[in-house]
Protein backbone atom coordinates (compact mmCIF):
# COMPACT_ATOMS: atom_id res chain seq x y z
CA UNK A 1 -5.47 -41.36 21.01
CA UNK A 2 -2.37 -41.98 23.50
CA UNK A 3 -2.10 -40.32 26.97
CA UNK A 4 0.35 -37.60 25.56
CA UNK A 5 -2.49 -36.44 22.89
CA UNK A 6 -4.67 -36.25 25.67
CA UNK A 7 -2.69 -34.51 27.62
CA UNK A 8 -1.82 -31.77 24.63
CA UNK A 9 -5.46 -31.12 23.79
CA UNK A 10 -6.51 -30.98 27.51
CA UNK A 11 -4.23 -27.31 27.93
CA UNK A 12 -6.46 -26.20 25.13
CA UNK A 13 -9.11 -23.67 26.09
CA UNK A 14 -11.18 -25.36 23.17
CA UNK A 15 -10.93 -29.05 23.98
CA UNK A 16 -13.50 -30.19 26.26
CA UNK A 17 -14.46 -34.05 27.29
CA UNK A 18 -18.09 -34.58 29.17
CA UNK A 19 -18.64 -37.34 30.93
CA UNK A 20 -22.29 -39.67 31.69
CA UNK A 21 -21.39 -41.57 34.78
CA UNK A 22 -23.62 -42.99 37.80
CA UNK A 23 -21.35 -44.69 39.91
CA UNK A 24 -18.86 -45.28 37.21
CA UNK A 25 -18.12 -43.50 33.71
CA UNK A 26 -20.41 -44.72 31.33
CA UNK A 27 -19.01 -42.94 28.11
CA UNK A 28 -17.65 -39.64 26.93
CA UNK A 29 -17.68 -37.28 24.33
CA UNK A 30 -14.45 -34.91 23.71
CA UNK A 31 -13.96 -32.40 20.97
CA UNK A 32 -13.04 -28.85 20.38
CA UNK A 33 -15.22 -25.92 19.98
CA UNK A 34 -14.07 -22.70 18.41
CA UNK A 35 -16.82 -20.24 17.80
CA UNK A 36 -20.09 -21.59 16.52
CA UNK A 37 -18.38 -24.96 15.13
CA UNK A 38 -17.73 -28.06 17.12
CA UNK A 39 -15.02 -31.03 15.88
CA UNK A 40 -16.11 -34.69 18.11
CA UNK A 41 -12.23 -35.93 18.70
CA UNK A 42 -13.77 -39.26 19.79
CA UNK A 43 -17.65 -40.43 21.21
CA UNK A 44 -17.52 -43.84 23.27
CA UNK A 45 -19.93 -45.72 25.80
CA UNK A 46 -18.57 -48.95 27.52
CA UNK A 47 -20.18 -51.68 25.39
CA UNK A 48 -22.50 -52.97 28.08
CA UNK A 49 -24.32 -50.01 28.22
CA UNK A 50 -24.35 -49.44 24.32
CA UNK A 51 -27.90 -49.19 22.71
CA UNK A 52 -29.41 -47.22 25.59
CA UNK A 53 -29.40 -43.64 23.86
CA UNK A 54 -26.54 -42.47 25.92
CA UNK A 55 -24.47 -41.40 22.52
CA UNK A 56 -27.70 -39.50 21.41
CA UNK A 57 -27.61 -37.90 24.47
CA UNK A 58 -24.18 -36.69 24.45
CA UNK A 59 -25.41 -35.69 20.53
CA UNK A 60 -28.16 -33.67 21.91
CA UNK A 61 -26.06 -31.99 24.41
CA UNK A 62 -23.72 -31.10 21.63
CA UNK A 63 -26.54 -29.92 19.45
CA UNK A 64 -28.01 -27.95 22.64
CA UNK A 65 -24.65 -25.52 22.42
CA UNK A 66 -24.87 -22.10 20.90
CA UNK A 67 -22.77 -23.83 17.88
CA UNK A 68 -24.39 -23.94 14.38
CA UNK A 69 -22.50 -26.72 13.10
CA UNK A 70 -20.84 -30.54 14.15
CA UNK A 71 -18.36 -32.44 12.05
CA UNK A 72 -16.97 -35.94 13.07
CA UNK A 73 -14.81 -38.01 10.56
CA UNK A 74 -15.61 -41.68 10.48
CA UNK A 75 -13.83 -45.25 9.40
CA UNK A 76 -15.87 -46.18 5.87
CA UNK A 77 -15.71 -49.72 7.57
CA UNK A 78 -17.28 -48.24 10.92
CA UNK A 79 -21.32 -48.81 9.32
CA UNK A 80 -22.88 -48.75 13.21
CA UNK A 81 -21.69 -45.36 13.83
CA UNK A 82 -22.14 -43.74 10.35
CA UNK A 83 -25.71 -45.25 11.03
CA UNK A 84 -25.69 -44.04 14.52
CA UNK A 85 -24.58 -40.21 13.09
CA UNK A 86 -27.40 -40.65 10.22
CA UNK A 87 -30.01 -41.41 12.69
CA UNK A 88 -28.53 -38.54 14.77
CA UNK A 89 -29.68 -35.66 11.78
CA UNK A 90 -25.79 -36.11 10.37
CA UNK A 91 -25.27 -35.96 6.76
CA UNK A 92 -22.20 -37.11 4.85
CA UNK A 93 -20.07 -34.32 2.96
CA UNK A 94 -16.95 -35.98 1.91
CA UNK A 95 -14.40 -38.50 1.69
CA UNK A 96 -10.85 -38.34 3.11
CA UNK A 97 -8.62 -40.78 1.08
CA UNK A 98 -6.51 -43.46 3.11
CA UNK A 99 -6.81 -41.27 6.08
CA UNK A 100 -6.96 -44.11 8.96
CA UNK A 101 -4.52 -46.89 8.90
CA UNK A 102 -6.13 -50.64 10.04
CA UNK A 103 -4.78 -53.43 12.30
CA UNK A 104 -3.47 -55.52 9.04
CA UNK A 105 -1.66 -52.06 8.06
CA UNK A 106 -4.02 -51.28 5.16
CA UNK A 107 -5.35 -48.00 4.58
CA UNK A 108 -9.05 -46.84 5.10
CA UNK A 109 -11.04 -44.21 4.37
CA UNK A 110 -12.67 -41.68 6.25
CA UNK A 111 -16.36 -40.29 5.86
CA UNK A 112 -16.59 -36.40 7.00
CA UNK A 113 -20.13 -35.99 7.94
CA UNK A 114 -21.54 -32.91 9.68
CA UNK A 115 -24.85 -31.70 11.63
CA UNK A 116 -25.87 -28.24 10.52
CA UNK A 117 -28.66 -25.96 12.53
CA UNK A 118 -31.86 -26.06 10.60
């Protein structure tokens, strides 16, 4: 995501980042949310602080939102956070062919998982 995304999405009455931060951001969350559906655009904590349930709490936040569904879209080669979804009540629903493009220029594919109310 460059600056200028950013800076499109963040005029949108839609797109909203939260932040966890003490004394300094920690990680974020941002996505859209249009009705009862939310879209994550992009979940990151700084690395040293990784593995301290601060994604699952951004997750549970999500989840806490009067939204009856969550979809995120993930690199097939990204297994610790379609594990970290899974363990978050995510299921996989699809496949999105060649979607992301890698460093060495070849082409990945994304897995479209979503969190549905029970």
């Amino acid at each position: 995501m460059t600056q200028k995304d950013l800076e499109i999405m963040a005029v949108q009455e839609a797109f909203k980042i939260w932040k966890i931060h003490t004394n300094c951001i920690l990680g974020y969350v941002s996505f859209f949310q249009v009705k009862d559906e939310v879209e994550i655009i992009k979940i990151a904590i700084i690395k040293s602080h990784q593995s301290r349930g601060y994604g699952s709490y951004l997750i549970q936040q999500l989840k806490s939102l009067p939204i009856s569904k969550i979809f995120i879209e993930v690199s097939c080669r990204n297994k610790p956070a379609i594990n970290f979804y899974m363990k978050n009540g995510f299921n996989k629903i699809g496949t999105r062919k060649n979607y992301y493009i890698s460093k060495n220029n070849t082409r990945l594919d994304a897995i479209r998982m979503t969190w549905k109310i029970s």
